[in-house]
Protein backbone atom coordinates (compact mmCIF):
# COMPACT_ATOMS: atom_id res chain seq x y z
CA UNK A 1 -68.05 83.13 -17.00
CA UNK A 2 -69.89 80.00 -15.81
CA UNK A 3 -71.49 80.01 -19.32
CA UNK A 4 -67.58 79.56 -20.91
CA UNK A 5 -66.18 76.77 -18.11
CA UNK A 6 -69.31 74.52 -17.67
CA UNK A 7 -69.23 72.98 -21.41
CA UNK A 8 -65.38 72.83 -21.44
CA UNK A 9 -65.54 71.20 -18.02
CA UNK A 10 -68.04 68.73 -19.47
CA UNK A 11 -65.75 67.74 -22.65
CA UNK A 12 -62.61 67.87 -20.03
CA UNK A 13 -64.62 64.90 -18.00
CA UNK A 14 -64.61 62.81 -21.15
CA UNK A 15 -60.71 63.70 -21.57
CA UNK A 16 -60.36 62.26 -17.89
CA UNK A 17 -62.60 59.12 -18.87
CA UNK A 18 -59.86 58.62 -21.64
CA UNK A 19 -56.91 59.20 -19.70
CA UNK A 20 -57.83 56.81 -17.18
CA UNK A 21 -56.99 53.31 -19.12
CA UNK A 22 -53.28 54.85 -19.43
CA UNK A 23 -53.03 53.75 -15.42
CA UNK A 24 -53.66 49.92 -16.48
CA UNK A 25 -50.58 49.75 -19.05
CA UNK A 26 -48.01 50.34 -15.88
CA UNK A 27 -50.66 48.14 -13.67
CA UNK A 28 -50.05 44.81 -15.60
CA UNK A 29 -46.48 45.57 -15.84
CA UNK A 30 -46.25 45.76 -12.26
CA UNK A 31 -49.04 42.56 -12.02
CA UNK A 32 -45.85 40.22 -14.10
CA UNK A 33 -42.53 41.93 -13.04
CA UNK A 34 -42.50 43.94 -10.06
CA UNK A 35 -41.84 42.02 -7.26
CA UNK A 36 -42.78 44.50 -4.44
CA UNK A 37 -45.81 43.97 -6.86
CA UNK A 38 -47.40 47.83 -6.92
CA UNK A 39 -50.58 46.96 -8.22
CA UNK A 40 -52.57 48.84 -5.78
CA UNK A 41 -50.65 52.14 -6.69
CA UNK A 42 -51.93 51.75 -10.78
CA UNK A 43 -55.47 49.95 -9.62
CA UNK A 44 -55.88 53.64 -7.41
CA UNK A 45 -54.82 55.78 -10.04
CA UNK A 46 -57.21 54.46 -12.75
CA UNK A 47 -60.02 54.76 -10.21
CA UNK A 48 -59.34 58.11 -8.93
CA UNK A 49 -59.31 59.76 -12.24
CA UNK A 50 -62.38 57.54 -13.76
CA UNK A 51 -64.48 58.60 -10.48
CA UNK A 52 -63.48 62.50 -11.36
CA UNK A 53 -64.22 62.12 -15.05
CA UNK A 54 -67.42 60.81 -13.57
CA UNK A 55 -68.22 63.18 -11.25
CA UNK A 56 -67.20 66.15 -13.59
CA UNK A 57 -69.21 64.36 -16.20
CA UNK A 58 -72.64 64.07 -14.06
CA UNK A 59 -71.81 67.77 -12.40
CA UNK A 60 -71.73 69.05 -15.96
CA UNK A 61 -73.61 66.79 -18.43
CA UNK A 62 -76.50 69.53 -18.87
CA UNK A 63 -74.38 72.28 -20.28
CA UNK A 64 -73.18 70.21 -23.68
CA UNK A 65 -72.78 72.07 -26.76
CA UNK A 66 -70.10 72.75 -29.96
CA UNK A 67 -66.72 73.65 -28.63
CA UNK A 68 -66.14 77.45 -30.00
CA UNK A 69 -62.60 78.46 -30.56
CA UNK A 70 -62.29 80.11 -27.07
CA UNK A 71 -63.32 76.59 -25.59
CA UNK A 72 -60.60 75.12 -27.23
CA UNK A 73 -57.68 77.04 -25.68
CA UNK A 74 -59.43 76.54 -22.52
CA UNK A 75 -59.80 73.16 -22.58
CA UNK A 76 -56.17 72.15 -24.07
CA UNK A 77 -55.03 74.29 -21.05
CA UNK A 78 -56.60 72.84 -18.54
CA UNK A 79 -55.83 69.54 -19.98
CA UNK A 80 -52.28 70.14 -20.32
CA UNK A 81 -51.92 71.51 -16.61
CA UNK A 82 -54.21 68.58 -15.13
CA UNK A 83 -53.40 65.61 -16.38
CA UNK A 84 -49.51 65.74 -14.65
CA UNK A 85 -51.26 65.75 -11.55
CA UNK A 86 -53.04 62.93 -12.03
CA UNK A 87 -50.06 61.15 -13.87
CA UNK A 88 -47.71 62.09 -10.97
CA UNK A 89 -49.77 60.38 -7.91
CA UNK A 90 -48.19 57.11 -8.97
CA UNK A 91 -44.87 58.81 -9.01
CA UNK A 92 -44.79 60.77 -5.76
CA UNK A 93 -46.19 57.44 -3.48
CA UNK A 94 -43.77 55.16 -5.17
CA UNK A 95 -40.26 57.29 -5.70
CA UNK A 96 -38.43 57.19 -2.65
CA UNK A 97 -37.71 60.80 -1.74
CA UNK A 98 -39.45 62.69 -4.37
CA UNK A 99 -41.11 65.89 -3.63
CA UNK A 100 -44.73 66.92 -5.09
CA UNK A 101 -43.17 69.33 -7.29
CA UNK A 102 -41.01 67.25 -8.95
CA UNK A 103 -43.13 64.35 -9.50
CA UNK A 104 -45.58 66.79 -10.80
CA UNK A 105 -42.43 67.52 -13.22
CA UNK A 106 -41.42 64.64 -14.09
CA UNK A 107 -45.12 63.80 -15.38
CA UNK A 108 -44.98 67.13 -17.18
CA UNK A 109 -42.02 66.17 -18.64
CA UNK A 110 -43.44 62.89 -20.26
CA UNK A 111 -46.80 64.24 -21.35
CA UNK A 112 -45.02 67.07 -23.21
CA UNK A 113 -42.37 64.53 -24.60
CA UNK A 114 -39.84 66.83 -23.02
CA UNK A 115 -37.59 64.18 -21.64
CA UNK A 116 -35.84 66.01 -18.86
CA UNK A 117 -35.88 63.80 -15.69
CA UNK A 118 -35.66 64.75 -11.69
CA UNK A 119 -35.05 60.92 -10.53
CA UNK A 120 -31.98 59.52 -10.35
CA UNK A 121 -31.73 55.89 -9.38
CA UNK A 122 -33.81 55.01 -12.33
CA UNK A 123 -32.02 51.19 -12.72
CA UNK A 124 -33.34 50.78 -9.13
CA UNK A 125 -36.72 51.66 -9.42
CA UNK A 126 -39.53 49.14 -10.19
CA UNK A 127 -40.27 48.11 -13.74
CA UNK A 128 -44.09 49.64 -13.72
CA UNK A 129 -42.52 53.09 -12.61
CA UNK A 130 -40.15 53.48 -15.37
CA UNK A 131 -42.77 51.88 -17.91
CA UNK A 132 -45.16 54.74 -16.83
CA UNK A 133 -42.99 57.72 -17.24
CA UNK A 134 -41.72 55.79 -20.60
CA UNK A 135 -45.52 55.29 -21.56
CA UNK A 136 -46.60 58.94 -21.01
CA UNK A 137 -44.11 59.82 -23.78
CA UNK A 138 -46.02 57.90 -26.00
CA UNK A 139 -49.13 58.96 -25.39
CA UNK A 140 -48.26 62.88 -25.21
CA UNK A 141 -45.88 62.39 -28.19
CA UNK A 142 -48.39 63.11 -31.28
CA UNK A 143 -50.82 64.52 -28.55
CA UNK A 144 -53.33 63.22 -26.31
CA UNK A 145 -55.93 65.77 -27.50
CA UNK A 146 -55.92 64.22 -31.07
CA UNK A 147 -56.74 60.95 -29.38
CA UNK A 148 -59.71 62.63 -28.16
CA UNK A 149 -60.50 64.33 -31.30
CA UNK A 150 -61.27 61.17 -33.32
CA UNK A 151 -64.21 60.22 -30.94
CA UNK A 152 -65.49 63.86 -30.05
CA UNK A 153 -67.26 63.15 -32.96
CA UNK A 154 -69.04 60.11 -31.51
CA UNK A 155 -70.46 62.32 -28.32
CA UNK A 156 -71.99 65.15 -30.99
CA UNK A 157 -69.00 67.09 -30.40
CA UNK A 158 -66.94 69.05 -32.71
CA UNK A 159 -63.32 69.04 -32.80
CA UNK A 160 -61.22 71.53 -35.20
CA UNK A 161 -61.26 73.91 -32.22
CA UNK A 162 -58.85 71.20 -30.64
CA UNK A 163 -57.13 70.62 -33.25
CA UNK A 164 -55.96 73.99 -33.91
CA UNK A 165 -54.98 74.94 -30.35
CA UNK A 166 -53.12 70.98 -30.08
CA UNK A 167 -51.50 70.58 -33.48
CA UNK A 168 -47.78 71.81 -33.77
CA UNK A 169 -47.03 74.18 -36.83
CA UNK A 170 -48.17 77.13 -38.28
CA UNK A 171 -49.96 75.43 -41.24
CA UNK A 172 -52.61 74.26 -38.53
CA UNK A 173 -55.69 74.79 -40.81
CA UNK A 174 -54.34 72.35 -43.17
CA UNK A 175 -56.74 69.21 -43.38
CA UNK A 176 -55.83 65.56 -45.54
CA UNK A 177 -59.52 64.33 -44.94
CA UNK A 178 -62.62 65.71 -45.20
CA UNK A 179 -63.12 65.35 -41.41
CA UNK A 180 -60.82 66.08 -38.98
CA UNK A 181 -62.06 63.01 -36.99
CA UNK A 182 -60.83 61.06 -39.87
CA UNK A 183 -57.20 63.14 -39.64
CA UNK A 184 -56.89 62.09 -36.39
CA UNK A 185 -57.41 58.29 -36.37
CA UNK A 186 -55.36 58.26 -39.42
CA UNK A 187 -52.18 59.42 -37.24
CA UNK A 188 -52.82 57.47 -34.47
CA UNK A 189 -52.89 54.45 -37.01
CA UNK A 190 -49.56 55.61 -38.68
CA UNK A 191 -47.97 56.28 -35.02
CA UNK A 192 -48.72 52.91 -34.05
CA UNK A 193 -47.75 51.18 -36.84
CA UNK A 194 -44.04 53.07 -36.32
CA UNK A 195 -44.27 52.22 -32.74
CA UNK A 196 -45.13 48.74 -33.36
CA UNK A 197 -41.53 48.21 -36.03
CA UNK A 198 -39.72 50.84 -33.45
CA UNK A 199 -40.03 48.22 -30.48
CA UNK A 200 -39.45 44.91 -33.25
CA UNK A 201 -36.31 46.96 -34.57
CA UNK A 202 -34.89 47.24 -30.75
CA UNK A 203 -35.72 43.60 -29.79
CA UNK A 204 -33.96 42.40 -32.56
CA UNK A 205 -31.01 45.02 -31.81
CA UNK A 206 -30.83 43.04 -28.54
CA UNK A 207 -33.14 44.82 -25.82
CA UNK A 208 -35.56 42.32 -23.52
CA UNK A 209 -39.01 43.07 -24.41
CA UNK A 210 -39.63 45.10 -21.40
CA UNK A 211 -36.55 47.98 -22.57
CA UNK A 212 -37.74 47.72 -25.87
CA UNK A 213 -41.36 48.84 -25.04
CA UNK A 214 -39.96 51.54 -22.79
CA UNK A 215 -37.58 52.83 -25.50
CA UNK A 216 -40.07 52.28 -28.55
CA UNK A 217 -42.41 55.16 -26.44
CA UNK A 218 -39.93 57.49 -25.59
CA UNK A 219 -38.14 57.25 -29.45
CA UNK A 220 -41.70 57.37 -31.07
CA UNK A 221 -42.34 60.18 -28.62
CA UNK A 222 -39.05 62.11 -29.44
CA UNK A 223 -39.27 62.39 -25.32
CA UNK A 224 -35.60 60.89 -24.49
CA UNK A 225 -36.55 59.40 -21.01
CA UNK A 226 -35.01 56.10 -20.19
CA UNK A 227 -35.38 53.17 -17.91
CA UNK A 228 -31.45 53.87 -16.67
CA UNK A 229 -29.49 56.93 -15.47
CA UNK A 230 -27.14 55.83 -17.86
CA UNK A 231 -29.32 55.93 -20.90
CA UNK A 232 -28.41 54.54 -24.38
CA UNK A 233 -24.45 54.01 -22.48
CA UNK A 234 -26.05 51.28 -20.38
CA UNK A 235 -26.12 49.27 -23.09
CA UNK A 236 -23.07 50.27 -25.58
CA UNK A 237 -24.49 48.83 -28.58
CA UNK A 238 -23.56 49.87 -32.00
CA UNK A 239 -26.46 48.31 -33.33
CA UNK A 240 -28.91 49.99 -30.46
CA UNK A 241 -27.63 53.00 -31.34
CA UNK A 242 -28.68 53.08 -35.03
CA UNK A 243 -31.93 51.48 -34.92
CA UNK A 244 -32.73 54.13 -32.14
CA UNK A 245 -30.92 57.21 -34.72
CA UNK A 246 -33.14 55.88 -37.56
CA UNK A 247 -36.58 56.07 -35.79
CA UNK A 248 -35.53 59.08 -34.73
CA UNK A 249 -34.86 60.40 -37.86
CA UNK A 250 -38.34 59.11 -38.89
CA UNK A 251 -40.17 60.07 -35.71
CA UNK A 252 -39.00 63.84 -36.53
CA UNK A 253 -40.68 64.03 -39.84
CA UNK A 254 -44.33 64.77 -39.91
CA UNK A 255 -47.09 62.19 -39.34
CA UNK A 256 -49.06 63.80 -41.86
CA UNK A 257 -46.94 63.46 -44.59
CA UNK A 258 -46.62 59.56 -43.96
CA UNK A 259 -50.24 60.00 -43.75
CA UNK A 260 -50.45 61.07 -46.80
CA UNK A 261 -47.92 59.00 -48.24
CA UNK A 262 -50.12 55.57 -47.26
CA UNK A 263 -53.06 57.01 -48.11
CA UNK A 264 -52.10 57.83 -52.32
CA UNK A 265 -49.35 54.92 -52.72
CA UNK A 266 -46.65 57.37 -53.37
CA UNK A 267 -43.48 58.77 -51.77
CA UNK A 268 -43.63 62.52 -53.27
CA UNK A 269 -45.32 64.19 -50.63
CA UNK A 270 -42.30 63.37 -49.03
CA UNK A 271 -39.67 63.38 -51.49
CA UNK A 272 -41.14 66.77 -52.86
CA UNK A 273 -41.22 68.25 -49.55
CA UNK A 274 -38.92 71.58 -48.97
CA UNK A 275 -39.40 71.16 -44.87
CA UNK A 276 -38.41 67.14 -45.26
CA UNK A 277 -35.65 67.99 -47.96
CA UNK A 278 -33.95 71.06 -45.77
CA UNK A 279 -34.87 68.85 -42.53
CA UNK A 280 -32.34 65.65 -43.65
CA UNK A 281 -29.75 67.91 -45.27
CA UNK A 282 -29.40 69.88 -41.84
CA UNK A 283 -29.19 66.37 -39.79
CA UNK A 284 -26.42 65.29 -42.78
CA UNK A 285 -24.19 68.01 -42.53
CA UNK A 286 -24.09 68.39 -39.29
CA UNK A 287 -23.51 64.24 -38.63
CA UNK A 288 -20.92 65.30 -41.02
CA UNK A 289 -19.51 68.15 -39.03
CA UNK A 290 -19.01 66.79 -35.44
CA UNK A 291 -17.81 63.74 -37.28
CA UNK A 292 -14.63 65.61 -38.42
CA UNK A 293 -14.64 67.84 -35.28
CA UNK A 294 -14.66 64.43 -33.19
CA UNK A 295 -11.97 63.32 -34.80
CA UNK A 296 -9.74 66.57 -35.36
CA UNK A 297 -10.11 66.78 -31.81
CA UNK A 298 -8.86 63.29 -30.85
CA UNK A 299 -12.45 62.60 -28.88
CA UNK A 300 -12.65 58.89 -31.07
CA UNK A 301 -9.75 57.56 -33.33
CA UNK A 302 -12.13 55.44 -35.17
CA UNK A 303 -14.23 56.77 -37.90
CA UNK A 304 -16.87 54.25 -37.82
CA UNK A 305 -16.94 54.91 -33.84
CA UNK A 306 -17.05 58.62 -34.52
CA UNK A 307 -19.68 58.50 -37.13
CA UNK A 308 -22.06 56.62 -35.05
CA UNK A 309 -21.39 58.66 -31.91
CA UNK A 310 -22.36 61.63 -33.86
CA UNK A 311 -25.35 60.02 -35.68
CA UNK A 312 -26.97 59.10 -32.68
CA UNK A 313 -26.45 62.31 -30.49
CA UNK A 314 -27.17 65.13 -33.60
CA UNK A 315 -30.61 63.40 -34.41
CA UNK A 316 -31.42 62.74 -30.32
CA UNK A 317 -30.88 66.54 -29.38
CA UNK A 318 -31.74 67.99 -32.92
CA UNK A 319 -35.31 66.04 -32.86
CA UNK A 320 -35.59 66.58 -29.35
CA UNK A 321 -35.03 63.28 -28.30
CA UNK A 322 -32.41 64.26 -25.84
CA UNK A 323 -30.87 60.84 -25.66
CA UNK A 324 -26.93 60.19 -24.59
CA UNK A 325 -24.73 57.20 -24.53
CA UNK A 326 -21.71 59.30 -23.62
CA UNK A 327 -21.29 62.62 -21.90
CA UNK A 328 -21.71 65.11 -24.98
CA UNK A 329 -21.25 68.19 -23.02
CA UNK A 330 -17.50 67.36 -22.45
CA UNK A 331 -16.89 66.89 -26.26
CA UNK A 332 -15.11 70.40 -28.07
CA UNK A 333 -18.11 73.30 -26.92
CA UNK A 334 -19.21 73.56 -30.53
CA UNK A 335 -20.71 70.63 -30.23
CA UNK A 336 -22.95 70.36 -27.71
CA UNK A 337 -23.97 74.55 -28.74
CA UNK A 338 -24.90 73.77 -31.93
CA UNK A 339 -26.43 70.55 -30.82
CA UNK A 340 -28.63 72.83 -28.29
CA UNK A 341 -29.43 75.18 -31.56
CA UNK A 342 -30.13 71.88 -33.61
CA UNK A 343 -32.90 71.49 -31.35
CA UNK A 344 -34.25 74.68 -31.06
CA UNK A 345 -35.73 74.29 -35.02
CA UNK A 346 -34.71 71.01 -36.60
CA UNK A 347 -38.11 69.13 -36.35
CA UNK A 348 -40.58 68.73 -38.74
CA UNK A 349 -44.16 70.42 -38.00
CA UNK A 350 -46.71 67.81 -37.67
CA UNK A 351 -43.51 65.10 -35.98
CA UNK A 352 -43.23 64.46 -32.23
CA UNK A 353 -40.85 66.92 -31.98
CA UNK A 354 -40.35 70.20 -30.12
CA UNK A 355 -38.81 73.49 -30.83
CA UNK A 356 -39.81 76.47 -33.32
CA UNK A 357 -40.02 73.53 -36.27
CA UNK A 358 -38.50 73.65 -39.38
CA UNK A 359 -41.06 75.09 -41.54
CA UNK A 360 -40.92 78.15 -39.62
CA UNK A 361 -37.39 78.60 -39.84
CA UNK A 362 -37.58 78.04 -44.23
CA UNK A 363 -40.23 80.50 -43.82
CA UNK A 364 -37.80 83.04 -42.16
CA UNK A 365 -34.81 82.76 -44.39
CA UNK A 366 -37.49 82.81 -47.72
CA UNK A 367 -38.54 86.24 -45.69
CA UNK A 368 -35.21 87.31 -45.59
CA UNK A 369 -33.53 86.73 -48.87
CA UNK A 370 -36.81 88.38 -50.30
CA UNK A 371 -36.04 91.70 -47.92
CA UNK A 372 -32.08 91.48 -49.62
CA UNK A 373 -33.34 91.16 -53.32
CA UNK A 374 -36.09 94.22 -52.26
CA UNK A 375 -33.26 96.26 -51.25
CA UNK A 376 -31.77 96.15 -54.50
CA UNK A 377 -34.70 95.77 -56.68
CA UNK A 378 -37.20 97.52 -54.76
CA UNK A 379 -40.14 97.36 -56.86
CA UNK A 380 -39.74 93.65 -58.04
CA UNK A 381 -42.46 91.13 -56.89
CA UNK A 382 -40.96 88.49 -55.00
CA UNK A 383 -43.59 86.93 -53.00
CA UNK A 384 -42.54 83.72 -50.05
CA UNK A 385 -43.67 80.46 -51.62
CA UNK A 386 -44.06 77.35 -50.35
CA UNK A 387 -44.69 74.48 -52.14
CA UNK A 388 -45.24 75.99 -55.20
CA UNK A 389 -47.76 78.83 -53.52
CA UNK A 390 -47.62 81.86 -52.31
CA UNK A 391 -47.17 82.05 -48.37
CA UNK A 392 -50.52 84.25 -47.28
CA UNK A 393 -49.58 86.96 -45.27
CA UNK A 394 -51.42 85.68 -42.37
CA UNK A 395 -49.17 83.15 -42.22
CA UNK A 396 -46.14 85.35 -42.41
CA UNK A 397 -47.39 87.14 -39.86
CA UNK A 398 -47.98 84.57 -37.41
CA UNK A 399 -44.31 83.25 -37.94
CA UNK A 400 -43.51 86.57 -37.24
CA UNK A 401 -45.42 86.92 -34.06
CA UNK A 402 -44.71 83.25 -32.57
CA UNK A 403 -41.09 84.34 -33.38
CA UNK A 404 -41.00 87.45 -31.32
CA UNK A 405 -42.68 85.88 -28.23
CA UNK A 406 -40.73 83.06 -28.28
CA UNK A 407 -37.14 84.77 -28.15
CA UNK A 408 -39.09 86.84 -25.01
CA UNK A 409 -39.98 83.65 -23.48
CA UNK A 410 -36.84 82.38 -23.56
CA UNK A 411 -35.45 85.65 -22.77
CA UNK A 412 -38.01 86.14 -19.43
CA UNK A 413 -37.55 82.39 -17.98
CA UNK A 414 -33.76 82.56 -18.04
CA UNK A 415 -33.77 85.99 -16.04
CA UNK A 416 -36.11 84.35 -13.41
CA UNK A 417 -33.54 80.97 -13.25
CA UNK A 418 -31.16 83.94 -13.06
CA UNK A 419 -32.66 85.49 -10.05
CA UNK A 420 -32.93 82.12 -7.89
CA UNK A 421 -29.26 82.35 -8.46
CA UNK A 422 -28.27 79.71 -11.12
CA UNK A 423 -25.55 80.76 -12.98
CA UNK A 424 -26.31 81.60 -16.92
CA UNK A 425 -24.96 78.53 -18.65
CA UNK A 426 -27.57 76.16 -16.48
CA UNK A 427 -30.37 78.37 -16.94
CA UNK A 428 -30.28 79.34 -20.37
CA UNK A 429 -29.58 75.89 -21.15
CA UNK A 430 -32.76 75.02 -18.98
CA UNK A 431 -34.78 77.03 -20.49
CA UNK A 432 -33.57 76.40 -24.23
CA UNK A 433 -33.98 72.59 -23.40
CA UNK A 434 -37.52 72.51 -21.79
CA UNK A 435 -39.26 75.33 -23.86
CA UNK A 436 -37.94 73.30 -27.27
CA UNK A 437 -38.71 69.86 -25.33
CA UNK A 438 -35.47 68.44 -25.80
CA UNK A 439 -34.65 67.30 -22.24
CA UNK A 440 -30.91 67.64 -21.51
CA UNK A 441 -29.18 71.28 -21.39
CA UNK A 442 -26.12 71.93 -19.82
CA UNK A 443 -24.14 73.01 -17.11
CA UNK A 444 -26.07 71.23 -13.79
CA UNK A 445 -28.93 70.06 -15.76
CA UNK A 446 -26.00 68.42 -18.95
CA UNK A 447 -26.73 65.06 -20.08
CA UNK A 448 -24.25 62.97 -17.25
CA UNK A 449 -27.06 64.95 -14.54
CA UNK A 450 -30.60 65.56 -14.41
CA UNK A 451 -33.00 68.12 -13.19
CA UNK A 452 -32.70 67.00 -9.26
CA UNK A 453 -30.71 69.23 -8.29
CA UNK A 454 -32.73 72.41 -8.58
CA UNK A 455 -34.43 73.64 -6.17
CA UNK A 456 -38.85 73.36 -6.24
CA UNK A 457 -39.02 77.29 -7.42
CA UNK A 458 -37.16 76.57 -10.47
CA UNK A 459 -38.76 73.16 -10.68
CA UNK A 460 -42.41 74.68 -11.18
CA UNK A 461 -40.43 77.40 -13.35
CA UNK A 462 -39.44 74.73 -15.84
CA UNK A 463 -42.60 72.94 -15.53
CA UNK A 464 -44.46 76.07 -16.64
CA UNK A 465 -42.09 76.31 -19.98
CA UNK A 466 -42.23 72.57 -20.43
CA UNK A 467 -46.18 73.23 -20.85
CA UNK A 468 -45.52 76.23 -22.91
CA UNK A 469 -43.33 74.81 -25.37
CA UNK A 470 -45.60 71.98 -25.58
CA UNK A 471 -48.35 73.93 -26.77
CA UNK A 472 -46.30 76.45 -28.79
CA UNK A 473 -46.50 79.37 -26.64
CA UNK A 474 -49.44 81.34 -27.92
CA UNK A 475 -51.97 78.73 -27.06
CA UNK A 476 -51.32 79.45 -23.22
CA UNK A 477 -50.19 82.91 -23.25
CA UNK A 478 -53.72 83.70 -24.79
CA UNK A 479 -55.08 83.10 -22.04
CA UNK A 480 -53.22 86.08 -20.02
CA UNK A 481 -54.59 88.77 -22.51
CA UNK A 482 -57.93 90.70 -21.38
CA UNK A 483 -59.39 89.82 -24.87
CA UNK A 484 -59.41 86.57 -23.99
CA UNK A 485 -61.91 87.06 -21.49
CA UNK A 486 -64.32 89.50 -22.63
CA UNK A 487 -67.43 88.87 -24.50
């Protein structure tokens, strides 16, 4: 057992070492804008954890060696459950009020890019704080681990075993370089290049430079978490509204396909894309449904109104955003249902989002048309393709299997909300919400409240399924098998 911790321990140090400069973005914020000045608070936090990585580091620099597949569960784990602690320090010293469980939420929540927020008050709380749980977003968006992965390399360390336990989507073998190192800096250079026109686009739209660095990292993100309890309504700008709906739309396409796309000069792996295709005619019709339905139903008289109302909230909750600039949950109850279901698959594999991802669901519906045409033609060959190959089975299979555990995830959280005694709109819509990452659900938790008002049981609850939906459940709940641990 010491044999399997020790080397993941030592690569986790070097993860801590590269956390640690995250504490200095909120620190200089707070250095120029806060005027209570909580410099001290940022100038601890990026000691504490460098002095850890340290310490880890010197405790465990004798056991180096290449990262087996095991050690890559292990460590993603451990980084994923860490790492809030550290990032909620600043949180729980400086939030008036807030308990150790829910700052240790409310970090989970922006690591994982869930969005879903415990603090209320957030126009009264200093600029560095909301910049912090805004940054976090960014930096857990595409994942922190593929940060990490693109220097592994540099300290004689391998990192596909990462990269297969971090990266969203069932096609995780899939590789556009020759080294994965490579891969990884290549996203990171495509997410900040986005990020970079994200926060232009919302200056220009008419945010101060401080909001528009705050929103740029939770839209990039797909996290949803703003600097005011009023979110996007705080400002009620037209103009806001669609340069935040179109980076959405962007941000929940993958970042390997724009890889791609800059790397050969050309827009077909995009264009010639089934998940991208199926992706933007889902977010079209339903703009196009709650459209009419907002209308029919006399919610806006306006269509141009309408149509941007329904833009903005179909592409926040469908890529997980979780965004609002109006109260969503009062609109007709289709809505904000099939805006909770939008969520639960709309996203691109390889994007910022959350949720089961779109590829999967293509996957399922190829699966199931081919079980209808077997039923009539049962000895005709009518493999799944993809892309103009066949699906392997493998594949199939894992769909299959990351299918069934997730409805039992969902199905086993809710009954424990359940027993705490929540009633079965809130915790369904809790669960649905933090195991896809969107953010908002409904009932006590709907977009006009927040995640305050339950109680620390159901806090850590949600925590847990933030984490798990992060990771897309089988990464963590391989860990609770006996195989797992023998030999």
């Amino acid at each position: 057992m010491q044999s399997l911790w020790l080397p993941v321990l030592n690569v986790f140090s070097r993860v801590l070492l590269a956390f640690s400069p995250t504490f200095l973005v909120p620190m200089a914020w707070a250095w120029f804008l806060d005027k209570d000045h909580h410099v001290l608070v940022w100038a601890f936090g990026f000691a504490a954890t460098v002095c850890s990585g340290w310490a880890l580091w010197m405790l465990t620099r004798r056991h180096r060696r290449e990262l087996m597949p095991r050690d890559g569960f292990l460590l993603v784990n451990l980084v994923w459950v860490v790492l809030p602690a550290y990032a909620a320090a600043p949180l729980y010293y400086s939030v008036p009020d807030l308990s150790l469980s829910k700052a240790y939420f409310e970090a989970m929540s922006g690591l994982t890019a869930t969005g879903a927020t415990a603090i209320s008050g957030l126009d009264l709380l200093p600029v560095s704080i909301n910049v912090w749980r805004c940054f976090l977003q960014l930096v857990g968006g595409l994942g922190i681990m593929l940060l990490v992965v693109a220097v592994l390399p540099l300290l004689g360390l391998g990192g596909m075993q990462i990269y297969r336990a971090e990266t969203p989507g069932p096609m995780k073998d899939t590789k556009f370089t020759p080294r994965i190192a490579e891969t990884a800096r290549g996203l990171w250079g495509v997410y900040a290049l986005f990020s970079v026109a994200c926060m232009l686009a919302y200056r220009w739209a008419g945010m101060g430079w401080a909001d528009a660095f705050m929103h740029m990292c939770t839209t990039m993100g797909l996290g949803g978490l703003s600097p005011y309890d009023a979110s996007f309504g705080h400002y009620n700008s037209a103009r806001i509204e669609w340069v935040a709906t179109a980076f959405m739309t962007m941000a929940g396409i993958s970042f390997l396909r724009y890889f791609v796309v800059i790397k050969h000069r050309s827009l077909r792996p995009i264009t010639n894309d089934r998940e991208i295709r199926t992706y933007l005619v889902v977010l079209a019709a339903a703009i196009a449904v709650v459209t009419l339905l907002l209308l029919v139903n006399g919610v806006y008289t306006d269509f141009g109104t309408a149509l941007r109302s329904a833009a903005f909230h179909v592409v926040s909750v469908a890529t997980t955003t979780g965004y609002a600039s109006v109260d969503y949950a009062q609109w007709p109850v289709f809505v904000p249902v099939l805006l909770m279901f939008l969520g639960c698959f709309a996203s691109c594999a390889g994007s910022t989002g959350g949720g089961i991802k779109m590829v999967r669901m293509v996957l399922l519906i190829k699966q199931a048309r081919r079980e209808l045409v077997r039923i009539i033609h049962p000895r005709v060959v009518n493999p799944v393709t993809l892309a103009g190959g066949v699906v392997p089975p493998q594949v199939m299979n894992a769909v299959f299997g990351f299918m069934l555990i997730y409805g039992a995830a969902t199905v086993g959280l809710t009954m424990m909300l359940l027993l705490t005694g929540l009633d079965i709109v809130t915790a369904f819509s809790a669960v649905v919400a933090t195991v896809n990452n969107i953010g908002p659900g409904l009932g006590l938790v709907g977009p006009a409240s927040n995640y305050g008002v339950l109680n620390d049981g159901q806090i850590w609850v949600l925590s847990f399924a933030m984490m798990l939906g992060r990771l897309e459940l089988l990464t963590v709940l391989v860990l609770f098998t006996g195989h797992f641990w023998r030999k």
